[in-house]
C-alpha atoms as a PDB file:
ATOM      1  CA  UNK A   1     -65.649 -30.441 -61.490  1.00  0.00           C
ATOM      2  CA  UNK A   2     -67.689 -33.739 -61.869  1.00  0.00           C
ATOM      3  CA  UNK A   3     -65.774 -36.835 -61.527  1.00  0.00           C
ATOM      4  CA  UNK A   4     -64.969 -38.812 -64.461  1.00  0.00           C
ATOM      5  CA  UNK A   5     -66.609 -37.132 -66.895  1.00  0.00           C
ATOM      6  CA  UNK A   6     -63.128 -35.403 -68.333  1.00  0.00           C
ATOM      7  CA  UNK A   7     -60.480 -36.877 -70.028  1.00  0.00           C
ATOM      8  CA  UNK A   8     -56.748 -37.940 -68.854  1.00  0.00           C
ATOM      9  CA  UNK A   9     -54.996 -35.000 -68.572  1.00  0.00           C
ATOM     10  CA  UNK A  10     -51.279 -36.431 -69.004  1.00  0.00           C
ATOM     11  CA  UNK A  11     -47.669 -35.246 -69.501  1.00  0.00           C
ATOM     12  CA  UNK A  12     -46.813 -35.929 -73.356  1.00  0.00           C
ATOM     13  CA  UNK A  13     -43.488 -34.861 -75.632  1.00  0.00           C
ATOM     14  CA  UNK A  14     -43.954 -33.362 -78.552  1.00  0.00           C
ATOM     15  CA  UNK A  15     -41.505 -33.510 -81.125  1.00  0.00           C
ATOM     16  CA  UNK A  16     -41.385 -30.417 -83.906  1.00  0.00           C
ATOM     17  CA  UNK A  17     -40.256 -30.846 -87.248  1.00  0.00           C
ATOM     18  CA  UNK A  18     -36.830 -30.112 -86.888  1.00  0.00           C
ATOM     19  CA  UNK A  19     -36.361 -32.380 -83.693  1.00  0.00           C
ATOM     20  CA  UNK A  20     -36.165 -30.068 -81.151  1.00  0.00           C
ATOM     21  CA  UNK A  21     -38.795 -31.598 -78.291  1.00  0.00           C
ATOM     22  CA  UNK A  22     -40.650 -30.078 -75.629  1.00  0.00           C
ATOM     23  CA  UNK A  23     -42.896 -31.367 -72.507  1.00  0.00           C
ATOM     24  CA  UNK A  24     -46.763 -30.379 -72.120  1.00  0.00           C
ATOM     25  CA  UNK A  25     -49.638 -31.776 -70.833  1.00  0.00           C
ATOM     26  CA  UNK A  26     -52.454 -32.991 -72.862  1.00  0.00           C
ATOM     27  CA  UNK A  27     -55.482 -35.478 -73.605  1.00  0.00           C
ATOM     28  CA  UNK A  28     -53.920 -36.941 -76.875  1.00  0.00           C
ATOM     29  CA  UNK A  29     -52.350 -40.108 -76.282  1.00  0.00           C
ATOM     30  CA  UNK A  30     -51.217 -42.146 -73.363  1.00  0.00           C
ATOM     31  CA  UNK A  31     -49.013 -40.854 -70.208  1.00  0.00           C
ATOM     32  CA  UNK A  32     -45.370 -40.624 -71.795  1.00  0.00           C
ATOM     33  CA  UNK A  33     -46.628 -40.639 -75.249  1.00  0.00           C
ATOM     34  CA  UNK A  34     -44.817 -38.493 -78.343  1.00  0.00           C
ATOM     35  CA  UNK A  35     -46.320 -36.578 -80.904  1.00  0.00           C
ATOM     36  CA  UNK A  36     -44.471 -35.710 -83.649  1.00  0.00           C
ATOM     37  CA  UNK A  37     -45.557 -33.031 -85.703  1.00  0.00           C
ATOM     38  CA  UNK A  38     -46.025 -33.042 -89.699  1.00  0.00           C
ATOM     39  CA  UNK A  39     -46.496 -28.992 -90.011  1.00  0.00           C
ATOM     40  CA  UNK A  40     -45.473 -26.372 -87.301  1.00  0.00           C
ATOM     41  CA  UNK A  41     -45.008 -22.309 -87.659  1.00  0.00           C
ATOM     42  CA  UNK A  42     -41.339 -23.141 -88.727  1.00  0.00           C
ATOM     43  CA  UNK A  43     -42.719 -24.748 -92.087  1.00  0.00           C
ATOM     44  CA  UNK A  44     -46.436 -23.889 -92.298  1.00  0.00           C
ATOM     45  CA  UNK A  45     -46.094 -21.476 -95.539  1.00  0.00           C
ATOM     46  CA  UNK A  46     -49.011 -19.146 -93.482  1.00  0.00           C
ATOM     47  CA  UNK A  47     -45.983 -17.949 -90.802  1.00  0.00           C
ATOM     48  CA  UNK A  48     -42.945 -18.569 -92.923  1.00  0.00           C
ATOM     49  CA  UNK A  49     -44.436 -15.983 -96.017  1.00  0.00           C
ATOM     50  CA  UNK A  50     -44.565 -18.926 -98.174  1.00  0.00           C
ATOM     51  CA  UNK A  51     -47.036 -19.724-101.346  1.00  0.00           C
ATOM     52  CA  UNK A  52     -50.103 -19.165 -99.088  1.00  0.00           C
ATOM     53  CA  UNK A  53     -49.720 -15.462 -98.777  1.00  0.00           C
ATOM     54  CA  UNK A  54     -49.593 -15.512-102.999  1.00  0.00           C
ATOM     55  CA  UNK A  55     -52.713 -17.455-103.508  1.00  0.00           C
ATOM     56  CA  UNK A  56     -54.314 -15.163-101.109  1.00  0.00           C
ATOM     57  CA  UNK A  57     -53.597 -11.515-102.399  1.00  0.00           C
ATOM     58  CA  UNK A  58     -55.676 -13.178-105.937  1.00  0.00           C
ATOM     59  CA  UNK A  59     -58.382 -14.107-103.648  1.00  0.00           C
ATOM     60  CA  UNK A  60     -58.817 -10.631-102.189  1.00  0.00           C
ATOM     61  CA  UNK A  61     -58.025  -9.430-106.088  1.00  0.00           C
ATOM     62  CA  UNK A  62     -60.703 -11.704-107.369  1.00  0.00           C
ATOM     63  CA  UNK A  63     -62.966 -10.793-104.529  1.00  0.00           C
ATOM     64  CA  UNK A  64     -62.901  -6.880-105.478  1.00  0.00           C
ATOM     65  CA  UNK A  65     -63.238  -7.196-109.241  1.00  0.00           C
ATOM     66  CA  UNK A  66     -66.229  -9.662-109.126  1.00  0.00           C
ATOM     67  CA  UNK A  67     -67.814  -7.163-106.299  1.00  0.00           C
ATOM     68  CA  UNK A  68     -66.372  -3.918-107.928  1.00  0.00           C
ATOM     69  CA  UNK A  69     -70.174  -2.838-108.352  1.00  0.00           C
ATOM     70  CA  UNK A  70     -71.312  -2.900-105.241  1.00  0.00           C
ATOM     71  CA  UNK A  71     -68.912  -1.002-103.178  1.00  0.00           C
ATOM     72  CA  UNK A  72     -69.624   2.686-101.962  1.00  0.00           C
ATOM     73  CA  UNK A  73     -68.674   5.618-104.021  1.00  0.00           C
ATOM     74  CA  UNK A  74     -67.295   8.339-101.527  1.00  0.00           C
END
């Protein structure tokens, strides 16, 4: 590797959204720093089965009917 042409690779805490906290390294931030996090898989509706999934199955639904015509009779 070249020398100083990457950034500070540093130990941070990050800090989920139910307060539980765990080390890593990272370039965010400063040595020591926390990140707390807004959205993680224990709240993001797309692991939790939330609203997400719903508004998907009509996007697949509206996908088929408005390209009903084109697809391949067997």
């Amino acid at each position: 590797m070249k020398d100083g042409i990457h950034p500070d690779y540093h130990p941070i805490t990050v800090v989920m959204t139910d307060g539980t906290r765990f080390e890593t390294r990272s370039t965010w931030g400063r040595p020591g720093a926390e990140l707390r996090l807004d959205v993680d898989p224990k709240t993001h509706p797309a692991w939790t089965g939330g609203q997400i999934q719903v508004i998907q199955r009509g996007q697949v639904e509206k996908f088929n009917r408005r390209f009903e015509k084109f697809r391949r009779r067997g």
